[in-house]
Protein backbone atom coordinates (compact mmCIF):
# COMPACT_ATOMS: atom_id res chain seq x y z
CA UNK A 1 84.15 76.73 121.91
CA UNK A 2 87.10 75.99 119.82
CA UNK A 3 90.55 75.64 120.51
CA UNK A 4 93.40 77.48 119.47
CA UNK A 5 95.52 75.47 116.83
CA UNK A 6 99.00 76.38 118.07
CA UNK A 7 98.74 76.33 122.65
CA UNK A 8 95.58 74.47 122.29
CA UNK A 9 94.04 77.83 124.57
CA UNK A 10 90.26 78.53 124.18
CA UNK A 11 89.44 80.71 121.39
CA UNK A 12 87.33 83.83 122.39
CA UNK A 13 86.25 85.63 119.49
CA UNK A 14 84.54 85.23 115.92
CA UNK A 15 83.24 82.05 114.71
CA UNK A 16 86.11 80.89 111.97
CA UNK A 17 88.85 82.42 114.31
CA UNK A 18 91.48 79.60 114.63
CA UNK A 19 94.23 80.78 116.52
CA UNK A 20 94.06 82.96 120.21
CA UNK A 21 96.79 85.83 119.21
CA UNK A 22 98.66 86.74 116.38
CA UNK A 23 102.02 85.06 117.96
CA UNK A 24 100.09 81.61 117.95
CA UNK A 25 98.77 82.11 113.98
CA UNK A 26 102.70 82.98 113.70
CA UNK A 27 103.92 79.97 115.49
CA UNK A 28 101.65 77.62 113.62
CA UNK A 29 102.52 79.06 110.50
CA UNK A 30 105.85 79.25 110.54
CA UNK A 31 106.04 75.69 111.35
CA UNK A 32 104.04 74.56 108.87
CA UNK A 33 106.39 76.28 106.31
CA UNK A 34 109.37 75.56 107.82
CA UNK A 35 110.83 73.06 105.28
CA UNK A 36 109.62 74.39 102.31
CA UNK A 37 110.54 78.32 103.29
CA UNK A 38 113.99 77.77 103.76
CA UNK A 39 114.68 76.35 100.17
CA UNK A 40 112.52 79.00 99.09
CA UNK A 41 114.97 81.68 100.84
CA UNK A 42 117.64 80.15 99.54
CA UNK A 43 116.57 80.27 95.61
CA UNK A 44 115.08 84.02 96.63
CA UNK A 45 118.18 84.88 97.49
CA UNK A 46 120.31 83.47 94.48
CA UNK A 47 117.66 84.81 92.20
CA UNK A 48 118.24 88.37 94.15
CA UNK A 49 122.19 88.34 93.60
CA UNK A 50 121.75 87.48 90.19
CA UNK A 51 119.61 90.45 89.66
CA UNK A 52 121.79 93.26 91.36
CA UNK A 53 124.75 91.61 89.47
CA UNK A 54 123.12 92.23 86.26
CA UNK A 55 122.17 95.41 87.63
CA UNK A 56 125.30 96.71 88.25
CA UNK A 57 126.94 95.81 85.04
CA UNK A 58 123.88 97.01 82.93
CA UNK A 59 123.43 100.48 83.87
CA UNK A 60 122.72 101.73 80.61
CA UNK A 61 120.30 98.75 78.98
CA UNK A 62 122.56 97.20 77.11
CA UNK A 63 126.32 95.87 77.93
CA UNK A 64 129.00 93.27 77.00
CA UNK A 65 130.77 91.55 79.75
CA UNK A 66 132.35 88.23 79.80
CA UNK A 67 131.17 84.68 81.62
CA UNK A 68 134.34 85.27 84.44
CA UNK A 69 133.71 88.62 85.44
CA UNK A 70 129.91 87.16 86.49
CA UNK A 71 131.13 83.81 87.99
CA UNK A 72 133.73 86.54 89.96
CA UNK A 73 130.98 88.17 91.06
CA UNK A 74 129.12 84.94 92.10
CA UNK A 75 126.44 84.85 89.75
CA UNK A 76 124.88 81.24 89.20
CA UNK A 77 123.91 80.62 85.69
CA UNK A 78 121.49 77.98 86.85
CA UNK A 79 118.86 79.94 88.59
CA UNK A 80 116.82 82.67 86.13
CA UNK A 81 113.10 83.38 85.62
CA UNK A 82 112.62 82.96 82.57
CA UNK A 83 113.70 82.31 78.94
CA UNK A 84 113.38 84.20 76.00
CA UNK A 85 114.05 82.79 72.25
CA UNK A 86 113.91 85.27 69.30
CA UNK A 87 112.80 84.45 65.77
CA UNK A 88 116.50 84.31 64.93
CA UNK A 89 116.73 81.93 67.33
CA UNK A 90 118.74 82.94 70.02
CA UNK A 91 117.91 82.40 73.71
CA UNK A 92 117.61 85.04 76.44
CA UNK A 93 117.96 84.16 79.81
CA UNK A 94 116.21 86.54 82.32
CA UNK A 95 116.05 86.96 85.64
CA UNK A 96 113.47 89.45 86.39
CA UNK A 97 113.92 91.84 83.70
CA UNK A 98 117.68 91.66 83.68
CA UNK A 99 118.43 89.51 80.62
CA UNK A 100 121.57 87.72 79.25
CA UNK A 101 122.77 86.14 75.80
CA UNK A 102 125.78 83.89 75.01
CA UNK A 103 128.04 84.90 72.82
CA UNK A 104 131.05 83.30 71.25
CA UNK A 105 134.21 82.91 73.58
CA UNK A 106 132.40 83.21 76.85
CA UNK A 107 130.98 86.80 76.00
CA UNK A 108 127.57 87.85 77.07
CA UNK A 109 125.36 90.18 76.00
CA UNK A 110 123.31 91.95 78.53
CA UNK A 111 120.34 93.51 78.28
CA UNK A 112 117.22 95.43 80.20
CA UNK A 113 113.56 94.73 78.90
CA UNK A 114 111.44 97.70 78.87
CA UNK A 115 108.04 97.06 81.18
């Protein structure tokens, strides 16, 4: 007989079964990812604001808007998923497929890849 990781119960049940009810498996793992899930949440949910802020302002795929109307919004330049740099050479930052590029006197280009 094993025990149950979480209560420490008897386990009735299959042979690899580890936990005695789903709120023990739960309980277990939610302390187990309890450090690392709330920094997690927290860059989730920047990354998630910075997304329906692009969003809103790019409704049609492509849009100019300036670097205080985002910060006004509270978008955070320094959370994106990924960069993209052209053969001309300029750099695309995305976040999801929301992009942005950085113009000259804190103007940005936005724009919408196609999936």
């Amino acid at each position: 007989m094993k025990n149950c990781l979480e209560c420490h119960e008897k386990v009735v049940g299959r042979e690899d079964k580890k936990f005695c009810s789903d709120a023990c498996r739960n309980a277990y793992n939610n302390k187990i990812n309890k450090d690392t899930t709330n920094f997690m949440r927290n860059v989730n949910n920047t990354l998630r604001r910075n997304y329906r802020i692009l969003s809103e302002l790019n409704t049609q795929g492509t849009s100019k808007t300036d670097r205080a109307r985002l910060l006004h919004k509270g978008f955070d330049f320094d959370f994106f998923t990924n960069i993209l740099t052209t053969k001309t050479g300029n750099t695309y930052h995305f976040v999801y497929d929301q992009g942005y590029l950085a113009l000259k006197n804190g103007r940005y280009v936005l724009v919408r890849k196609e999936t």
